[in-house]
C-alpha atoms as a PDB file:
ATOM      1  CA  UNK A   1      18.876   7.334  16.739  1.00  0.00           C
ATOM      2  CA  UNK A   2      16.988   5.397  19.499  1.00  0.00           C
ATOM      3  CA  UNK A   3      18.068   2.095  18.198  1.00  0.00           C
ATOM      4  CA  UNK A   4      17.080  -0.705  20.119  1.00  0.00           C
ATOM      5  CA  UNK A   5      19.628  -3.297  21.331  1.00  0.00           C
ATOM      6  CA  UNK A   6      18.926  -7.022  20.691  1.00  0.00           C
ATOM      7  CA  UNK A   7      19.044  -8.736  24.517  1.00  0.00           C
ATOM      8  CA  UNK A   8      21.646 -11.888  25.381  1.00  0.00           C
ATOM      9  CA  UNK A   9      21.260 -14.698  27.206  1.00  0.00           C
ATOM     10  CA  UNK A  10      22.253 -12.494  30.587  1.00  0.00           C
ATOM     11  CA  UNK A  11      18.978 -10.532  30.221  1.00  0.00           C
ATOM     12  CA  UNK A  12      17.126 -14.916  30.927  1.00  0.00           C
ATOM     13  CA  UNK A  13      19.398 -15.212  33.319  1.00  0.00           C
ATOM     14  CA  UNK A  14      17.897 -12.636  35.787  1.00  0.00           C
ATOM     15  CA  UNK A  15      13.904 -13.349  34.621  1.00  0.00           C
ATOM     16  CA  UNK A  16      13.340 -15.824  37.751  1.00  0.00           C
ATOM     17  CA  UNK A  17      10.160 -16.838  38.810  1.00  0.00           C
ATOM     18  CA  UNK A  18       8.450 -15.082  41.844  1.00  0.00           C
ATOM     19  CA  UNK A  19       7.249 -16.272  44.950  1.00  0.00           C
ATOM     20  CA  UNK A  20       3.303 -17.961  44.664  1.00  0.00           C
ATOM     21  CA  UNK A  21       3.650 -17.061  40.763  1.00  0.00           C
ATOM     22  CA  UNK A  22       1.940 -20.084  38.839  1.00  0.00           C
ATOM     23  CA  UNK A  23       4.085 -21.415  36.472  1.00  0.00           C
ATOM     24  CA  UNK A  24       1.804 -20.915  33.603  1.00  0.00           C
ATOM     25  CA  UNK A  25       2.651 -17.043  34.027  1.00  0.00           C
ATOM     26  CA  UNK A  26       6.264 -17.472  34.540  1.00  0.00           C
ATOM     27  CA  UNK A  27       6.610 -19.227  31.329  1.00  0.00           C
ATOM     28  CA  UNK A  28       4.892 -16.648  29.361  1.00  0.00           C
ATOM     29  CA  UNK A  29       7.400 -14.540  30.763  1.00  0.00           C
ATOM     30  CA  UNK A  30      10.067 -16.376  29.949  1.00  0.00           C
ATOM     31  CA  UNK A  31       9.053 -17.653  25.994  1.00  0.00           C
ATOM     32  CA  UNK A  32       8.148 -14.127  25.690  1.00  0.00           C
ATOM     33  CA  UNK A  33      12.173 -12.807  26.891  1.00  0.00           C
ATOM     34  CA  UNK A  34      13.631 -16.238  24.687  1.00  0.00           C
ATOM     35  CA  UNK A  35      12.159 -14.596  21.661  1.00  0.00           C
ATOM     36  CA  UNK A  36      13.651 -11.048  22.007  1.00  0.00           C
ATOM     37  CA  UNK A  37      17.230 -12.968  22.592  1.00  0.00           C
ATOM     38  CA  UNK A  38      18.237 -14.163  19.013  1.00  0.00           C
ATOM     39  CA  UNK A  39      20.447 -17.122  18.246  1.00  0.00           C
ATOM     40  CA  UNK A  40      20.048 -19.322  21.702  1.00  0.00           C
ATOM     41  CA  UNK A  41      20.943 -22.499  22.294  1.00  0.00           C
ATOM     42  CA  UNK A  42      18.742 -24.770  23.883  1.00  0.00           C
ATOM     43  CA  UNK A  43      20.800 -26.255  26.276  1.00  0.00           C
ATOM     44  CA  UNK A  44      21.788 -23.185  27.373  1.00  0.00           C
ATOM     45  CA  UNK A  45      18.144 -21.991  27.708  1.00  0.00           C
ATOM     46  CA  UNK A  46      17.525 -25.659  29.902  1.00  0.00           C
ATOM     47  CA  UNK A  47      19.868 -24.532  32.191  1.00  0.00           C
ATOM     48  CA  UNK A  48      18.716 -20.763  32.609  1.00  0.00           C
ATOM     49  CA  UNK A  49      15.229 -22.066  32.884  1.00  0.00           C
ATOM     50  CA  UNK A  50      16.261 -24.918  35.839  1.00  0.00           C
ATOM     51  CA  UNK A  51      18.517 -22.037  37.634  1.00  0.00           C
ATOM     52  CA  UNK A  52      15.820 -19.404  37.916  1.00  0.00           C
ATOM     53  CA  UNK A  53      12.754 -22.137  39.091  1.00  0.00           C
ATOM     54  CA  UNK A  54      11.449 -22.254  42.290  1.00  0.00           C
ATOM     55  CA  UNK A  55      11.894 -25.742  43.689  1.00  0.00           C
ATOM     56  CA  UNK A  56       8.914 -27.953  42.407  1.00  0.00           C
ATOM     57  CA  UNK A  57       8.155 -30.900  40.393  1.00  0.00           C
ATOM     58  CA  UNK A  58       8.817 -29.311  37.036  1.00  0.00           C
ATOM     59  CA  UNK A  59      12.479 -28.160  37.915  1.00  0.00           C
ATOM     60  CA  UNK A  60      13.147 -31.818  39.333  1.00  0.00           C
ATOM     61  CA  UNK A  61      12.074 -33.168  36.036  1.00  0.00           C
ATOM     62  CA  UNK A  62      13.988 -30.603  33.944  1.00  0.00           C
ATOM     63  CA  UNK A  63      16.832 -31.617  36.107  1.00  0.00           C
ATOM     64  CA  UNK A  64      16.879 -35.219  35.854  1.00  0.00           C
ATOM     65  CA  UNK A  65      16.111 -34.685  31.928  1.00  0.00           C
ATOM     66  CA  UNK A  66      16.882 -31.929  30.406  1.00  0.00           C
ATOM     67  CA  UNK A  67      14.483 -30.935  27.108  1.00  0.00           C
ATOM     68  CA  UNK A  68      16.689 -31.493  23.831  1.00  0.00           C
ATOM     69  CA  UNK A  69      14.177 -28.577  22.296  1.00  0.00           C
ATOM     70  CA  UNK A  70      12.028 -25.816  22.510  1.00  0.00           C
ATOM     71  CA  UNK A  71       9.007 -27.664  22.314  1.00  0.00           C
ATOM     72  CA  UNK A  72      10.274 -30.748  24.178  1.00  0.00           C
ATOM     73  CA  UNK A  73      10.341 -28.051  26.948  1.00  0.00           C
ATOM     74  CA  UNK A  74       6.690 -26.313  26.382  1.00  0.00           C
ATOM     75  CA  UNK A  75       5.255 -29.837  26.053  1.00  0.00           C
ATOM     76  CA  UNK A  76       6.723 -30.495  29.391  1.00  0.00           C
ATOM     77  CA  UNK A  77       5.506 -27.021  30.781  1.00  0.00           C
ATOM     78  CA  UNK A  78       2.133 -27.455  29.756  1.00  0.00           C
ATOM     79  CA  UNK A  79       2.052 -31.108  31.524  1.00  0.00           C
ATOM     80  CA  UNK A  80       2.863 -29.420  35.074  1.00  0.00           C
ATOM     81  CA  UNK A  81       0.854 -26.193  34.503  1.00  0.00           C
ATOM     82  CA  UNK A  82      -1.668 -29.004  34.480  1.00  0.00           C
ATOM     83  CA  UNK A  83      -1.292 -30.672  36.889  1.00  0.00           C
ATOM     84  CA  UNK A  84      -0.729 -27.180  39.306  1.00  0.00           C
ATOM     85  CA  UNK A  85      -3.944 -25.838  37.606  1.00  0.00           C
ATOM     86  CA  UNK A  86      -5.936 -28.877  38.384  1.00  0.00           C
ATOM     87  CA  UNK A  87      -4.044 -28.740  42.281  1.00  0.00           C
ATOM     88  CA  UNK A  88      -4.849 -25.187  42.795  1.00  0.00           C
ATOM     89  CA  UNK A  89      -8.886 -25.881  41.475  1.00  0.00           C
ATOM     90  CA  UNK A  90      -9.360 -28.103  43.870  1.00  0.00           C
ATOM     91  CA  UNK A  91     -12.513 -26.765  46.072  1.00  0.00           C
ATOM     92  CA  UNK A  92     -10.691 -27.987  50.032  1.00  0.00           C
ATOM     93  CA  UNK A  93      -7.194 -29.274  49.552  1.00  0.00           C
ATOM     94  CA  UNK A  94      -6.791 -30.017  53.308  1.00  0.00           C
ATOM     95  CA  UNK A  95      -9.809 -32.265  53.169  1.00  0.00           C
ATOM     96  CA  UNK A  96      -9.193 -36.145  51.991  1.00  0.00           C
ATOM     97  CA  UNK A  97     -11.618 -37.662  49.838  1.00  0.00           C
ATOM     98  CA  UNK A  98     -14.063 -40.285  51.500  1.00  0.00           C
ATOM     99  CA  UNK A  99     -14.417 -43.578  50.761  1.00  0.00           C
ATOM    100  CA  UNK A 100     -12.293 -46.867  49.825  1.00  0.00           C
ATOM    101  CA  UNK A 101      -9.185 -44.356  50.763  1.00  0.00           C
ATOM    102  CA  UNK A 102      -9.940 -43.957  54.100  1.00  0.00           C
ATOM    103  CA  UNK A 103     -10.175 -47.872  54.665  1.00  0.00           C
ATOM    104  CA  UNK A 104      -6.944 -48.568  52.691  1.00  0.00           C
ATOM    105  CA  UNK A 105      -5.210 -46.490  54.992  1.00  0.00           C
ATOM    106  CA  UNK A 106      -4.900 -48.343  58.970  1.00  0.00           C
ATOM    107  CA  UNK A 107      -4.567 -51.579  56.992  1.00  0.00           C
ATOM    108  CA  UNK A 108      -1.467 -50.022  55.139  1.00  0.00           C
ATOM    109  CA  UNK A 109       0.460 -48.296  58.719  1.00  0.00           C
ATOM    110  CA  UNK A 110      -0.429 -51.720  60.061  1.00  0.00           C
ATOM    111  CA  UNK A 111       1.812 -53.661  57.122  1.00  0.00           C
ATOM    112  CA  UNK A 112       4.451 -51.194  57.556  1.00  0.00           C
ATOM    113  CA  UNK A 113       4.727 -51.882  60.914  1.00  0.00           C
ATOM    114  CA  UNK A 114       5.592 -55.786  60.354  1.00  0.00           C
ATOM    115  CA  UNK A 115       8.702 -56.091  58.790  1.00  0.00           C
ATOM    116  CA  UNK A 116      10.171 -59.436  57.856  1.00  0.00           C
ATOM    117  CA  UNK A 117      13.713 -60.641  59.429  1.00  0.00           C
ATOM    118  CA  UNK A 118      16.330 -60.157  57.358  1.00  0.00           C
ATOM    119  CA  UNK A 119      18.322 -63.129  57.879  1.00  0.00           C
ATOM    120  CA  UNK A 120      18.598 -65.720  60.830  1.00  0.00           C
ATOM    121  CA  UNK A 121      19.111 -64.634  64.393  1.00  0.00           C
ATOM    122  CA  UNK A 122      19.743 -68.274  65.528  1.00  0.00           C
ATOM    123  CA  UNK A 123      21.532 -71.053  64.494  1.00  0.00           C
ATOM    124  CA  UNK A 124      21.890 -74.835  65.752  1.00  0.00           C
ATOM    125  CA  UNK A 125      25.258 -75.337  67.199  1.00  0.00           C
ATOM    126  CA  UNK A 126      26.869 -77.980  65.168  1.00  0.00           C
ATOM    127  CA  UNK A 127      28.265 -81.411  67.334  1.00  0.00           C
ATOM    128  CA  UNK A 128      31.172 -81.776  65.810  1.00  0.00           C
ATOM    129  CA  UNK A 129      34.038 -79.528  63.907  1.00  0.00           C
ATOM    130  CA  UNK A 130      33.393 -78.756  59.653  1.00  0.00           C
ATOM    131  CA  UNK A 131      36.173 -80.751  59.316  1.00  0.00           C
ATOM    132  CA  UNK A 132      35.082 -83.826  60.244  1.00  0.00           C
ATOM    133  CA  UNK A 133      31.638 -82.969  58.626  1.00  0.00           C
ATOM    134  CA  UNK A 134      32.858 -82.944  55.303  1.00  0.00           C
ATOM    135  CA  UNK A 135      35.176 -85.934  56.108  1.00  0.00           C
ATOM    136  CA  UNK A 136      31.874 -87.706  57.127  1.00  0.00           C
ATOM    137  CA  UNK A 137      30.050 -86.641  53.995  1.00  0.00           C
ATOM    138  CA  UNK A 138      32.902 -87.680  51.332  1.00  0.00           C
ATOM    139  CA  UNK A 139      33.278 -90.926  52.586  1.00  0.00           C
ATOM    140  CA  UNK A 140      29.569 -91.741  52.519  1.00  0.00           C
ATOM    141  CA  UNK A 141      29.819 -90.519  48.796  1.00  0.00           C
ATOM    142  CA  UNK A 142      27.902 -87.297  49.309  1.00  0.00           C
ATOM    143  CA  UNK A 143      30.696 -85.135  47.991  1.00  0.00           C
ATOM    144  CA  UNK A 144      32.480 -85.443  44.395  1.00  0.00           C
ATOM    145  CA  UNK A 145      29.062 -87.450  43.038  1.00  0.00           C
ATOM    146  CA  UNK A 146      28.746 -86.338  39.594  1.00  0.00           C
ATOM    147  CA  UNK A 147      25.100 -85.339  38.855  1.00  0.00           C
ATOM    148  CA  UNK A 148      22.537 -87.463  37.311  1.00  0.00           C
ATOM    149  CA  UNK A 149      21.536 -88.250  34.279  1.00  0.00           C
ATOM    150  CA  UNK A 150      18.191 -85.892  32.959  1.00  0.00           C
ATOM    151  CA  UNK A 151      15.529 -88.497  31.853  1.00  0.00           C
ATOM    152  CA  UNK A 152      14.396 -87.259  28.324  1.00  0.00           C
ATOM    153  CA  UNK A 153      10.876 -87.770  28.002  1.00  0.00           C
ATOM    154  CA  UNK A 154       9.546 -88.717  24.623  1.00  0.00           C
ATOM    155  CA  UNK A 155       7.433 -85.402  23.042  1.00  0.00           C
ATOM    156  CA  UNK A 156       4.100 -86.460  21.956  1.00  0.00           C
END
C-alpha cells in the first residue's frame, strides 16, 4: 500500500539553488524534480526556475526573455554553464592578461575624462531687438523667397 504520490509544481518551487553551487549541478537538480512533476507548463516552470536563482547572468537573461520551451531553456543553460565553467577554469582570475590590453587601457580613462560641451555656454549679444531683425531681413528679401529651382543634370 506504499503508493507513491506524483509531486506538483510546489515541490520546484522550494528546489532553489545553493550558495557557490555551479549552475550545471543545480540544473540537474532541477530537470531531474521537472520530470517527477507531470503535466507542467512551461511558463510556469520559467518562472519557478527565475524565482529560485541566485542573482547572475543566467537569471537576468531568463528575466528579460523568458524560454517559450523546455529546450529553449536547456539550450540557454548549457550557454552559461559555459561560460561559468570556462570562468571558474581559469588558472589566476585576479591576474589581467598582458599585452595590447594593458596599453588600451590609460588611453581609454584618458578619453573618458574629455567630454564634449553639450551645447553653447556663450552667445554674442545681439545690437538690436528680433524685431527689427526680421524687419531688416524681409525687406532685403531674405524672408518669404521661395526656393530655387534644382538644376537637372542630363544622365549620361
Amino acid at each position: 500500500m506504499n503508493k507513491r504520490v506524483p509531486k506538483n509544481c510546489s515541490f520546484l518551487i522550494y528546489l532553489t539553488s545553493k550558495e557557490n553551487e555551479p549552475l550545471r549541478d543545480y540544473m540537474q537538480r532541477f530537470i531531474e524534480a521537472v520530470h517527477e512533476v507531470p503535466h507542467i507548463n512551461h511558463e510556469l516552470l520559467a518562472s519557478i526556475i527565475q524565482q529560485n536563482l541566485l542573482p547572475g547572468r543566467f537569471k537576468e537573461s531568463i528575466a528579460g526573455k523568458p524560454p517559450s520551451t523546455m529546450e529553449d531553456l536547456l539550450m540557454r543553460s548549457q550557454k552559461y554553464i559555459r561560460i561559468e565553467e570556462s570562468n571558474s577554469s581559469d588558472p589566476s582570475p585576479g591576474v589581467k592578461r598582458k599585452g595590447r590590453e594593458e596599453e588600451k587601457e590609460p588611453r581609454k580613462k584618458e578619453e573618458r575624462k574629455h567630454v564634449p560641451p553639450t551645447g553653447f555656454t556663450y552667445y554674442t549679444p545681439l545690437n538690436a531687438s528680433r524685431g527689427e531683425i526680421l524687419i531688416v531681413a524681409e525687406q532685403q528679401g531674405l524672408i518669404n523667397q521661395r526656393p530655387r529651382k534644382m538644376k537637372i543634370t542630363p544622365k549620361g
